[in-house]
C-alpha atoms as a PDB file:
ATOM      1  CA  UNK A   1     -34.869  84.944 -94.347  1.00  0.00           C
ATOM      2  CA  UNK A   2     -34.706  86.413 -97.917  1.00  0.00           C
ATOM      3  CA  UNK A   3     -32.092  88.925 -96.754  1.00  0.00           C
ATOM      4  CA  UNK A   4     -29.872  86.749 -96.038  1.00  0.00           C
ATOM      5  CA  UNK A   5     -28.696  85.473 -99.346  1.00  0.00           C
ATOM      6  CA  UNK A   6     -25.956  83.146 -99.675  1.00  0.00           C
ATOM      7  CA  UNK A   7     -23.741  84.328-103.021  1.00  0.00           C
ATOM      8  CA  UNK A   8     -20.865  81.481-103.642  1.00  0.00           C
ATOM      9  CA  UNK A   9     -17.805  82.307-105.413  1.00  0.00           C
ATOM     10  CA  UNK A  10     -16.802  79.800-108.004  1.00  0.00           C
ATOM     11  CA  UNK A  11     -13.645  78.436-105.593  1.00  0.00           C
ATOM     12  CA  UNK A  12     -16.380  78.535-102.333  1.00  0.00           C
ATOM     13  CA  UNK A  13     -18.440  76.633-103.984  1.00  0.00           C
ATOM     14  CA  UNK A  14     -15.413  73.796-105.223  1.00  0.00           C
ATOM     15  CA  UNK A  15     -14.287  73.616-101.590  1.00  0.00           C
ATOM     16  CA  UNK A  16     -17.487  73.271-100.083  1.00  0.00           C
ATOM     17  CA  UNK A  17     -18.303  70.212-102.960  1.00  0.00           C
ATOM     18  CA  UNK A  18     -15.028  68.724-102.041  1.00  0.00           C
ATOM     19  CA  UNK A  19     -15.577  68.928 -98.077  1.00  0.00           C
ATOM     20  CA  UNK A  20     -19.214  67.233 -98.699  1.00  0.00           C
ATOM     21  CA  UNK A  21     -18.208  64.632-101.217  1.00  0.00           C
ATOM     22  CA  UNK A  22     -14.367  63.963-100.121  1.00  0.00           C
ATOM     23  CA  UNK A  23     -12.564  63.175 -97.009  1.00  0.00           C
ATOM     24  CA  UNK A  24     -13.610  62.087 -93.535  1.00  0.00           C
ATOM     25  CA  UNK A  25     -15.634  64.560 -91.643  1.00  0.00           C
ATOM     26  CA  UNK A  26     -18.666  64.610 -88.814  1.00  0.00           C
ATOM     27  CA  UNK A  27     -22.349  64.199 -90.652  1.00  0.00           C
ATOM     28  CA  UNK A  28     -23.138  67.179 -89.256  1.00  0.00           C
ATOM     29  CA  UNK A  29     -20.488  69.330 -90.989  1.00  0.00           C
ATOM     30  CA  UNK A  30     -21.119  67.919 -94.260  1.00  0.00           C
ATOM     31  CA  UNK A  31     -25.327  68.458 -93.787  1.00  0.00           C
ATOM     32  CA  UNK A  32     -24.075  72.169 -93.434  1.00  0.00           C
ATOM     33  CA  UNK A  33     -21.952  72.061 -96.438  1.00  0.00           C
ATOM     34  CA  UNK A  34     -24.361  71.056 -98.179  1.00  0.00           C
ATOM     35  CA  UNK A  35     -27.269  73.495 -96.712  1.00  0.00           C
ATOM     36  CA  UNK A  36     -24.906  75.943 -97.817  1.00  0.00           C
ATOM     37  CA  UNK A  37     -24.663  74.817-101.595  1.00  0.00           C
ATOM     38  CA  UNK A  38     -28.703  74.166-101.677  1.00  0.00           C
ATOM     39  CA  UNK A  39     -28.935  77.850-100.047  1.00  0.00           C
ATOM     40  CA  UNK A  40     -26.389  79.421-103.212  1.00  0.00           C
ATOM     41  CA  UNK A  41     -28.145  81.785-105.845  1.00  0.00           C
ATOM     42  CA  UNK A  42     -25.066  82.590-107.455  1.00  0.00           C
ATOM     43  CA  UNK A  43     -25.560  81.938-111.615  1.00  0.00           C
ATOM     44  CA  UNK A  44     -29.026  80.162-110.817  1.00  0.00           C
ATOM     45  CA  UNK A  45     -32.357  80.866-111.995  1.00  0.00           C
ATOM     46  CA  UNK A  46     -33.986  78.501-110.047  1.00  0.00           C
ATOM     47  CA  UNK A  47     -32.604  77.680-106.572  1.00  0.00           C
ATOM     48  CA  UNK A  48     -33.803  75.534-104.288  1.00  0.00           C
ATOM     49  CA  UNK A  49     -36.592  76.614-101.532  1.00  0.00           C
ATOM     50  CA  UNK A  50     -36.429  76.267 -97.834  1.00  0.00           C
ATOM     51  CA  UNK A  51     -38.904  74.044 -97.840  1.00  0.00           C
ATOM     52  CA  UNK A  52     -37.067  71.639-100.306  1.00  0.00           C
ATOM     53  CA  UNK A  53     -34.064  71.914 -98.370  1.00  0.00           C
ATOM     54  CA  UNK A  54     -35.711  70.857 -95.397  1.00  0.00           C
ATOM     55  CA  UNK A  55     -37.260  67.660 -96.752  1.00  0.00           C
ATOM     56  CA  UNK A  56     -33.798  66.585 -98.872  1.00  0.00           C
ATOM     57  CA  UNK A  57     -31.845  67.021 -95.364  1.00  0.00           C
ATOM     58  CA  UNK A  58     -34.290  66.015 -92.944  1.00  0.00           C
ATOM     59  CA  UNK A  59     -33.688  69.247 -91.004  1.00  0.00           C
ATOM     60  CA  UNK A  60     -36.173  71.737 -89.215  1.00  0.00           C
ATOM     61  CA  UNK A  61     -36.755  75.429 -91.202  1.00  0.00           C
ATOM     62  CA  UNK A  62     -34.851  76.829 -88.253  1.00  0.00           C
ATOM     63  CA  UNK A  63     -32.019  74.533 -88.629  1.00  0.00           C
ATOM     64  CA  UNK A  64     -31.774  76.097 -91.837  1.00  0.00           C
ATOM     65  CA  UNK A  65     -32.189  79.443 -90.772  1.00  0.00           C
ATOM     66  CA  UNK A  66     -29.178  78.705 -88.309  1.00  0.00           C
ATOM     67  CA  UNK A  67     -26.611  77.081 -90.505  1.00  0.00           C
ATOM     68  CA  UNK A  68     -27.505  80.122 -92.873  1.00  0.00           C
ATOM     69  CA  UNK A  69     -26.672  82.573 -90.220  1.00  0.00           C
ATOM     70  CA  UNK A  70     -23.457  80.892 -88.774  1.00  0.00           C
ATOM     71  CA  UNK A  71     -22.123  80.726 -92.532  1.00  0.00           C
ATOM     72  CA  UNK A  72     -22.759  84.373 -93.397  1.00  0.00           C
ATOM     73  CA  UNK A  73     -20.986  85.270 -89.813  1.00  0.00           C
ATOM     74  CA  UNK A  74     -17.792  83.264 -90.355  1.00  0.00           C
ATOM     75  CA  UNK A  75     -15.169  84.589 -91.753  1.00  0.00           C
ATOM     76  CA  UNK A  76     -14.095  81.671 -93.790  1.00  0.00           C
ATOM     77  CA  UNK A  77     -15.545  78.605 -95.210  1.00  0.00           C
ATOM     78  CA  UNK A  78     -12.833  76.812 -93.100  1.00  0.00           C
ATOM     79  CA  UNK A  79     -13.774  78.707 -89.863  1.00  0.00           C
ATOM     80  CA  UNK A  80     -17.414  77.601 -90.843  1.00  0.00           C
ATOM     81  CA  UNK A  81     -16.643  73.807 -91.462  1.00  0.00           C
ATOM     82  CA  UNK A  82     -14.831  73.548 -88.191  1.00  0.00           C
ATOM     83  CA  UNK A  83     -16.252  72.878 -85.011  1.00  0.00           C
ATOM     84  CA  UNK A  84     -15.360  74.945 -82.263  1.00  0.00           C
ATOM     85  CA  UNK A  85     -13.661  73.480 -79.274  1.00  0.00           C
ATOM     86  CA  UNK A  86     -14.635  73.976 -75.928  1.00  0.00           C
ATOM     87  CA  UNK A  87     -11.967  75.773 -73.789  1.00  0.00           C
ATOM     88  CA  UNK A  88     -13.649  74.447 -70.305  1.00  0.00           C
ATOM     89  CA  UNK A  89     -16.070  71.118 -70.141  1.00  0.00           C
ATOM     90  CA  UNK A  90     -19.525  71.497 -69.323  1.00  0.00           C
ATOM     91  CA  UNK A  91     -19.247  70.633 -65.215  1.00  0.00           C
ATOM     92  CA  UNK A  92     -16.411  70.923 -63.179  1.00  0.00           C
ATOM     93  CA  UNK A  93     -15.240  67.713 -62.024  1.00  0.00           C
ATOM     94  CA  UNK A  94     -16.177  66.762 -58.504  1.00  0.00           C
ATOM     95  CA  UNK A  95     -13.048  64.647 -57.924  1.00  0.00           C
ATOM     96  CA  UNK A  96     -10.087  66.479 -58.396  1.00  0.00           C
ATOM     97  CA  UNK A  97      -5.841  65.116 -57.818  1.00  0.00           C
ATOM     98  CA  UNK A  98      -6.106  66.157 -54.221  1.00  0.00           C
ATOM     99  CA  UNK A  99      -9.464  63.785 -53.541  1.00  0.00           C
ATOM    100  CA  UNK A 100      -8.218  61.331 -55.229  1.00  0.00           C
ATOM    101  CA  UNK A 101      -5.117  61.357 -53.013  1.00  0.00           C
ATOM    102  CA  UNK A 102      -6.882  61.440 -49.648  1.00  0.00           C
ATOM    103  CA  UNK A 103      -8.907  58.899 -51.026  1.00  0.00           C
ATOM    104  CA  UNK A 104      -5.758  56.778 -51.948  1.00  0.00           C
ATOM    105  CA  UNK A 105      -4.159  57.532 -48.303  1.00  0.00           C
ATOM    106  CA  UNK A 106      -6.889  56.498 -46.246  1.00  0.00           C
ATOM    107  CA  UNK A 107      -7.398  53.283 -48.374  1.00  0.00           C
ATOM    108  CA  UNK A 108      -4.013  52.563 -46.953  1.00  0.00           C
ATOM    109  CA  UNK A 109      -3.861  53.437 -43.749  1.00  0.00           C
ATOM    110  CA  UNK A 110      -4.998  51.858 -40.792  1.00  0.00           C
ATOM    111  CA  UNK A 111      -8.785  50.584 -41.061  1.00  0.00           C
ATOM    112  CA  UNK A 112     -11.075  52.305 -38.520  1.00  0.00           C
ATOM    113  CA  UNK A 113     -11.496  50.498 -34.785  1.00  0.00           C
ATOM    114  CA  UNK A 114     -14.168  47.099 -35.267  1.00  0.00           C
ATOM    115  CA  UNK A 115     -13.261  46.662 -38.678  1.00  0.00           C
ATOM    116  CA  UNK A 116     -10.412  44.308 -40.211  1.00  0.00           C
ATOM    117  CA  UNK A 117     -10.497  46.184 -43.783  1.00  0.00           C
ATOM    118  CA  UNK A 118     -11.356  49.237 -45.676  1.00  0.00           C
ATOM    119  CA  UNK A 119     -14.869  48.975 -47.842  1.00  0.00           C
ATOM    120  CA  UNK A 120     -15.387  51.147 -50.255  1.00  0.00           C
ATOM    121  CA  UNK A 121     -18.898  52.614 -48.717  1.00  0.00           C
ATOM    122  CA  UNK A 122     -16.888  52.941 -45.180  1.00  0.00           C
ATOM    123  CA  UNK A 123     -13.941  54.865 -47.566  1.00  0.00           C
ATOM    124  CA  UNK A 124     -16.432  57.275 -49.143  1.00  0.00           C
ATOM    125  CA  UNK A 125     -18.093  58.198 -45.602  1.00  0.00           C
ATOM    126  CA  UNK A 126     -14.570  59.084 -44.218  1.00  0.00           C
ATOM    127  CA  UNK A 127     -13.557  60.552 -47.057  1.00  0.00           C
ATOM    128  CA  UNK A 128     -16.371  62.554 -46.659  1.00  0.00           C
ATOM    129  CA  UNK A 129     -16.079  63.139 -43.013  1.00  0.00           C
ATOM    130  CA  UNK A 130     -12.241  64.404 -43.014  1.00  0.00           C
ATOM    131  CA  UNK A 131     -13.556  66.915 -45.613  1.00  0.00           C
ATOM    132  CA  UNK A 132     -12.034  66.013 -48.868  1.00  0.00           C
ATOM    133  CA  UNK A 133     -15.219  66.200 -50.499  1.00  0.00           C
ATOM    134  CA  UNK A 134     -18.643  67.500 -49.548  1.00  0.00           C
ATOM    135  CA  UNK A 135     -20.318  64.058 -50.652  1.00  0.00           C
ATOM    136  CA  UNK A 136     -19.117  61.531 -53.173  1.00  0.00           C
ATOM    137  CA  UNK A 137     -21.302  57.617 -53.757  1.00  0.00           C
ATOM    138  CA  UNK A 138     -19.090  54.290 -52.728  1.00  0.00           C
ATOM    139  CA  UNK A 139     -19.070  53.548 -56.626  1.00  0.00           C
ATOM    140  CA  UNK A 140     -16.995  56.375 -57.271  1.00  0.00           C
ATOM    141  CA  UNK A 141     -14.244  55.623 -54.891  1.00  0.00           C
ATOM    142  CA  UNK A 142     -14.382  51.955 -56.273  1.00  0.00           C
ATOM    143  CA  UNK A 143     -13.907  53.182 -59.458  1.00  0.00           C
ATOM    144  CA  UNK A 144     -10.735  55.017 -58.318  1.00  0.00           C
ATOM    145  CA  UNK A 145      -9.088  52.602 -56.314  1.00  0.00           C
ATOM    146  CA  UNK A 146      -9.522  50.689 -59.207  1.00  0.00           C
ATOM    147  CA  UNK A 147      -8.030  52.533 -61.858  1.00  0.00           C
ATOM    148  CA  UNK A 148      -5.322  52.774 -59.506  1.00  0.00           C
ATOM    149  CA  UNK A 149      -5.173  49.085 -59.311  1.00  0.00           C
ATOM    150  CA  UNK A 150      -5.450  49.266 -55.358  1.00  0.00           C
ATOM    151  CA  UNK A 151      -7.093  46.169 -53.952  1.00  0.00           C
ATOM    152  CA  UNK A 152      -8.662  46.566 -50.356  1.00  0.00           C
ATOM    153  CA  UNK A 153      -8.362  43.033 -49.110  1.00  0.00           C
END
C-alpha cells in the first residue's frame, strides 16, 4: 500500500474540498473524495493512517485500498468523481416489443373454444404455446396489458 502514495496539487486538492463540501452528489462519491484528501501527503508531516481512515469513514482497509487505486488510475479528478455508466443493463430483458405485441394481439382476438374471455394465466400459456416466449408467469402479462390500459372483460 505504501507505494501507492497519493501527492495532491494545491488546485486537486480545492476541487476535491469543493466536490465533498459543495453541491449535490451520491454519498459514495463524496466518501471517495474524501478518502482521497485523508490519503494526501503532500506538505504534511503527519498524515492520516489507514487505519484512521477506516474508522472516520466506516469503510473496510480494502475499500481503501480500492478507492486509492481507482484514483491513481484515472486520468482526472473529474473522470474519478464520476460514475461510469453502464452501456448494456445487467440481464437482457425477457419481454421484448415483439412479445409484447403477440401478447397484445391474442388478448384481442377471439378467446379460445369453452371460454367466454381471455385470463391472463390462459394468455401467458398461449403466448407461450405459439412461441413468443419460451416461458413468461400470468403476472407479467397482467402487468402489460395493464400498462397498456387493455381490460380483458
Amino acid at each position: 500500500m505504501e507505494n501507492n502514495i497519493i501527492m495532491l496539487t494545491e488546485e486537486q486538492r480545492q476541487l476535491l474540498e469543493d466536490f465533498s463540501k459543495k453541491g449535490v452528489h451520491s454519498a459514495r462519491l463524496i466518501t471517495r473524495a474524501r478518502v482521497v484528501l485523508a490519503l494526501d501527503r503532500s506538505n504534511k508531516k503527519d498524515h492520516l493512517r489507514v487505519n484512521r481512515i477506516c474508522e472516520q469513514e466506516k469503510l473496510s482497509r480494502q475499500a481503501i485500498s480500492d478507492i486509492r487505486k481507482a484514483f491513481l488510475e484515472a486520468n482526472t479528478i473529474e473522470e474519478f468523481l464520476t460514475r461510469k455508466k453502464r452501456e448494456t443493463p445487467p440481464v437482457q430483458p425477457k419481454i421484448t416489443g415483439e412479445v409484447e405485441a403477440g401478447i397484445i394481439a391474442t388478448a384481442c382476438s377471439q378467446a379460445p373454444e369453452g371460454y367466454a374471455r381471455w385470463t391472463v394465466r390462459l394468455l401467458a400459456d398461449k403466448v407461450v404455446e405459439l412461441g413468443f416466449i419460451d416461458n413468461i408467469s400470468f403476472k407479467a402479462v397482467q402487468l402489460i396489458l395493464k400498462k397498456r390500459s387493455i381490460s380483458l372483460t
